[in-house]
Protein backbone atom coordinates (compact mmCIF):
# COMPACT_ATOMS: atom_id res chain seq x y z
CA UNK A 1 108.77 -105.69 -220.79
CA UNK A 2 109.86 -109.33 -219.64
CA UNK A 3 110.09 -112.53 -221.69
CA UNK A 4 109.07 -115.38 -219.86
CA UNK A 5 109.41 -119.03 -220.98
CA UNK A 6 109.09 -122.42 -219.43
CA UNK A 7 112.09 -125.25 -219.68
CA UNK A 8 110.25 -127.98 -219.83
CA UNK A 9 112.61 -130.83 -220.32
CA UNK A 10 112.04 -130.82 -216.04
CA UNK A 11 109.30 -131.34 -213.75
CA UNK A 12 108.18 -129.25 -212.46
CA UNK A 13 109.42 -126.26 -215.09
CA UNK A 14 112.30 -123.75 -214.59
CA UNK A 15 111.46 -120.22 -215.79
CA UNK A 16 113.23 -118.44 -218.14
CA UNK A 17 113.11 -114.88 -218.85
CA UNK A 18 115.34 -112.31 -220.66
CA UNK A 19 114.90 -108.27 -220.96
CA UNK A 20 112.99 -106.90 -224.09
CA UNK A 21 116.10 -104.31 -224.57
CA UNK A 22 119.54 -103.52 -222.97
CA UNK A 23 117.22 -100.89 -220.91
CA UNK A 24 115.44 -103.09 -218.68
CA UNK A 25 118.44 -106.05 -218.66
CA UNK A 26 119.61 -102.93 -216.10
CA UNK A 27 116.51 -102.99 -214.16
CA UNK A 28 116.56 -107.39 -214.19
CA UNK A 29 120.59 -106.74 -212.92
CA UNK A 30 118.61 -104.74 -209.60
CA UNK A 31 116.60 -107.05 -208.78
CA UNK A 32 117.56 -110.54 -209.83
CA UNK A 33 117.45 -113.69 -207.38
CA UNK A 34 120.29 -114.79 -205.94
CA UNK A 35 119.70 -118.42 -207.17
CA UNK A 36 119.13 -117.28 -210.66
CA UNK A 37 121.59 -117.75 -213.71
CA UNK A 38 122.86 -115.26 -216.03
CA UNK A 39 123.65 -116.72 -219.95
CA UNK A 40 124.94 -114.31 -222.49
CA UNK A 41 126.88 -115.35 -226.11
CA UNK A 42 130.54 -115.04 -225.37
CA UNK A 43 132.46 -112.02 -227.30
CA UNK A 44 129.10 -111.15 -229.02
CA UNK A 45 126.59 -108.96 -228.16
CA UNK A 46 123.00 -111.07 -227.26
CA UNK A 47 120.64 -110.91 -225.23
CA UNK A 48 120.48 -111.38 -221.83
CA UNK A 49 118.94 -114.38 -220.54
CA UNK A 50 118.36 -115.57 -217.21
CA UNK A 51 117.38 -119.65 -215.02
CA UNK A 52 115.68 -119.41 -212.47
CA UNK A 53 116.59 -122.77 -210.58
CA UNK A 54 115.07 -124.26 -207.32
CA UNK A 55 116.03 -122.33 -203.96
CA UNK A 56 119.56 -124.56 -203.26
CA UNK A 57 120.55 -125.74 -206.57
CA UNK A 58 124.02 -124.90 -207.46
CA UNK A 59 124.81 -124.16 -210.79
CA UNK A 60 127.00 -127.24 -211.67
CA UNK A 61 123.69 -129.28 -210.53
CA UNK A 62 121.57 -127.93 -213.22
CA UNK A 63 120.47 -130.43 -215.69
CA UNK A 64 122.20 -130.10 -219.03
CA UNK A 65 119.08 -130.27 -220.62
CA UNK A 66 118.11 -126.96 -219.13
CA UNK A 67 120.86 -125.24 -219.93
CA UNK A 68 120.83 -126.15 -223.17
CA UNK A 69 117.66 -124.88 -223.25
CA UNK A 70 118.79 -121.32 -222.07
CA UNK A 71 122.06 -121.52 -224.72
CA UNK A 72 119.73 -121.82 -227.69
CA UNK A 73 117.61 -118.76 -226.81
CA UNK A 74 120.95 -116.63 -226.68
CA UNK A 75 122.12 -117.88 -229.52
CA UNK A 76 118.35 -117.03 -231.32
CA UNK A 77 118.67 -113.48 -229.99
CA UNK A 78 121.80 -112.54 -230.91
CA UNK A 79 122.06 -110.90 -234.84
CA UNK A 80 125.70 -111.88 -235.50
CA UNK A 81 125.81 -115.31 -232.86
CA UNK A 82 122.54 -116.46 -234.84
CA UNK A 83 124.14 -116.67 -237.81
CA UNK A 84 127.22 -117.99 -237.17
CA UNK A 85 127.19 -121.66 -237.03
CA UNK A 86 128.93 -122.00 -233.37
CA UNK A 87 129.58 -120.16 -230.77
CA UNK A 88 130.35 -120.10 -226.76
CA UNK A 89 127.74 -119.38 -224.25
CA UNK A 90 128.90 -118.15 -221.07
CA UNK A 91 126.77 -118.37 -217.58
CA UNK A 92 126.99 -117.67 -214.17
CA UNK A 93 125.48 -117.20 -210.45
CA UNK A 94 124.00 -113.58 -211.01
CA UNK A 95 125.35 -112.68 -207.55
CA UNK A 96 128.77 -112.78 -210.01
CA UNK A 97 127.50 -110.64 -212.02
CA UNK A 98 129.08 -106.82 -211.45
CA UNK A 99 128.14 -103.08 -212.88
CA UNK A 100 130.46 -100.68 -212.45
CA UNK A 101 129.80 -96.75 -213.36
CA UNK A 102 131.59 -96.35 -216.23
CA UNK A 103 130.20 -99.51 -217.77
CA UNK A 104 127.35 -99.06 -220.76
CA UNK A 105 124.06 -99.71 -220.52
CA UNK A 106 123.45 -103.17 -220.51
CA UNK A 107 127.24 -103.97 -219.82
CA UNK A 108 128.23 -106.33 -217.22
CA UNK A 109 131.60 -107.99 -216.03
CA UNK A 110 131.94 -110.61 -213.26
CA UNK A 111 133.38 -110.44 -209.92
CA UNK A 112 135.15 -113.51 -210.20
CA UNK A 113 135.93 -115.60 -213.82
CA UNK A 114 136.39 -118.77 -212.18
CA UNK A 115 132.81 -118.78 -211.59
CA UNK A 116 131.59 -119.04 -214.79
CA UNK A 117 130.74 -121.58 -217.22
CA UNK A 118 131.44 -121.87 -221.15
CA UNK A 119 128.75 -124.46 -223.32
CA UNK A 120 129.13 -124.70 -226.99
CA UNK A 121 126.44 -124.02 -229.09
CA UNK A 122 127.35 -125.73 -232.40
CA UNK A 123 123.95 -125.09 -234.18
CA UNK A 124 120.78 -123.28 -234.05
CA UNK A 125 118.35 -126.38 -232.65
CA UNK A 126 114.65 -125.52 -234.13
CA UNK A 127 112.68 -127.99 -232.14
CA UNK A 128 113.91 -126.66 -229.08
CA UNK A 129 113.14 -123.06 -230.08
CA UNK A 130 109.53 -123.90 -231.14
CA UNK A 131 109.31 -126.08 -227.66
CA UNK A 132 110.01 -122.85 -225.58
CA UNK A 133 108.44 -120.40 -228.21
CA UNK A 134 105.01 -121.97 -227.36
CA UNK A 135 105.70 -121.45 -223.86
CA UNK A 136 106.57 -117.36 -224.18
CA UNK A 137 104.77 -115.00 -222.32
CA UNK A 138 104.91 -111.06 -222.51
CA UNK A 139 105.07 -109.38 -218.86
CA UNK A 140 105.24 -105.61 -217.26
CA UNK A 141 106.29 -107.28 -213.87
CA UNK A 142 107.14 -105.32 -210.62
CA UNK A 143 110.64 -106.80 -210.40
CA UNK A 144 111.24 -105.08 -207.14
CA UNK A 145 108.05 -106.73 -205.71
CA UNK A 146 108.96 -110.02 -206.82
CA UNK A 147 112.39 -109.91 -205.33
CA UNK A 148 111.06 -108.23 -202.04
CA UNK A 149 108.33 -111.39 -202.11
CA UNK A 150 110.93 -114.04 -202.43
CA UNK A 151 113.19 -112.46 -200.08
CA UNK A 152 110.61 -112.65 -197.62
CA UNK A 153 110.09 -116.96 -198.32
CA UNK A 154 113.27 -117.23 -197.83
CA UNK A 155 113.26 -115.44 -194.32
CA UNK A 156 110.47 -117.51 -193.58
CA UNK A 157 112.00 -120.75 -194.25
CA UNK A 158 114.96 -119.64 -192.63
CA UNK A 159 112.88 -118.94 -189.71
CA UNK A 160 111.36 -122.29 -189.78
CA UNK A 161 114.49 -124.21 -190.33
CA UNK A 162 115.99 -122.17 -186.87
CA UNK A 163 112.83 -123.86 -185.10
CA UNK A 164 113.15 -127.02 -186.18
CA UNK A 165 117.12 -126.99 -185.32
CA UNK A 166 116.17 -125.61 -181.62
CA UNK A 167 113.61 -128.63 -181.47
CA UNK A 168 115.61 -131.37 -182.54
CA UNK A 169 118.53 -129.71 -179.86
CA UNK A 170 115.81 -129.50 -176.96
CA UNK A 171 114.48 -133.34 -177.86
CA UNK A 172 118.14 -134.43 -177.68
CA UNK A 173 119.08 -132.63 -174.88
CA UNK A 174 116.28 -133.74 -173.08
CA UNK A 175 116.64 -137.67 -174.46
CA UNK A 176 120.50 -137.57 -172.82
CA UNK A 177 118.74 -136.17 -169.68
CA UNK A 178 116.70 -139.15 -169.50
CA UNK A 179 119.76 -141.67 -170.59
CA UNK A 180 121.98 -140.07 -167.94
CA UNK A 181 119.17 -140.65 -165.00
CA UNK A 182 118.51 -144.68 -166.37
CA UNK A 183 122.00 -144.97 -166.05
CA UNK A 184 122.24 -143.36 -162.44
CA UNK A 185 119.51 -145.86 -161.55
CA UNK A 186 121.26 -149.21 -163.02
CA UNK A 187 124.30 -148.26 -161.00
CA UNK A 188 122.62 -148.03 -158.09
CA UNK A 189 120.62 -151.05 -158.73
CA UNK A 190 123.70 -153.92 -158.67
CA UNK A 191 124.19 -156.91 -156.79
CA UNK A 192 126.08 -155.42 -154.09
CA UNK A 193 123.78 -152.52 -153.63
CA UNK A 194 120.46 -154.79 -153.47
CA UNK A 195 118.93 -156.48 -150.23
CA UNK A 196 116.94 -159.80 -150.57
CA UNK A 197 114.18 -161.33 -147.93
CA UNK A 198 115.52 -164.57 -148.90
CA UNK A 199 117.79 -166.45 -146.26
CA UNK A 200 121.24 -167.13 -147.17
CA UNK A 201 121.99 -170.94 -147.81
CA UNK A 202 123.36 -172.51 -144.31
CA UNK A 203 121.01 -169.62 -141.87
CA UNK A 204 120.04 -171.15 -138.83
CA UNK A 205 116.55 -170.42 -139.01
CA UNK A 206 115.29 -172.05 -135.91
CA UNK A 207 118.27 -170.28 -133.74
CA UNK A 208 117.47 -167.34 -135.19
CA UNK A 209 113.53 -167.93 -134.06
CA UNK A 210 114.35 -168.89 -130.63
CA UNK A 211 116.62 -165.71 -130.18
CA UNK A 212 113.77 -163.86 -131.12
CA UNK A 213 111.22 -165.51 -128.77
């Protein structure tokens, strides 16, 4: 079972979700997006909760307001980091994220610290809480489908975006054709090159007609 909540301090909403246990934060750690977010209470055991951001957005470009969003709901589901008045929230890319063998369940360490980002929680905020509370939905998703599905949009788009490169490259290839020929012309066009039916100043014509009689 999946939480799923809606950040709506953005338009158009990020999703939030976190695992119902520690059991299936191992199956969301298989099948995660690579754009998504991980957020955890530092030093305390919470739960597990993870953005999921636009395709693109980095996570130093996520609004604050959003992540303060996801900070509270760690805080809220975490017995001793609910009760104590502040703590640190850790997050990072959940590519960072690493599970090793001899880790516990629901255990997770990061490939690389300097990836990761501390926000201080100072207080349980209510009215944020009851803003994403009304928001919560209860899923049995197939996280393997949903992972398969995006990784297929993004294929697609990648697909797309090759296209689009190869048809900008053929138009501009095509466009210096077309410069390269006008210029060929012009030079061949010039004073020196050109012939006129106009007598030059000074011809004498009526030599010139007798000659010809």
């Amino acid at each position: 079972m999946v939480f799923y909540f809606l950040s709506k301090v953005v338009d158009p909403p990020m999703i939030i979700y976190m695992g119902i246990d520690k059991h299936e934060n191992e199956e969301l750690l298989k099948w995660g997006f690579p754009e998504d977010v991980w957020f955890h209470v530092e030093d305390m055991s919470s739960a597990h909760v993870y953005l999921r951001p636009p395709m693109g957005m980095s996570i130093d470009d996520i609004p604050k307001e959003v992540i303060a969003d996801c900070a509270q709901l760690v805080k809220a589901n975490s017995i001793q980091g609910s009760k104590t008045p502040s703590v640190r929230v850790i997050y990072t890319p959940f590519p960072n994220l690493m599970k090793t063998p001899d880790m516990d369940v629901g255990q997770v360490g990061f490939h690389d610290g300097k990836k990761s980002r501390i926000v201080v929680v100072e207080k349980k905020d209510h009215d944020i809480l009851r803003r994403l509370n009304k928001t919560k939905e209860e899923k049995n998703p197939n996280l393997r489908e949903e992972k398969e599905a995006r990784d297929r949009k993004e294929r697609q788009e990648m697909r797309k975006k090759r296209e689009e490169e190869r048809r900008l490259e053929k138009e501009k290839i095509e466009r210096a054709k077309k410069e390269e020929e006008l210029r060929s012309y012009q030079s061949i066009m010039t004073d020196e090159n050109m012939k006129t039916n106009k007598l030059e100043e000074g011809f004498d014509y009526k030599a010139f007609e007798d000659d010809f009689m």
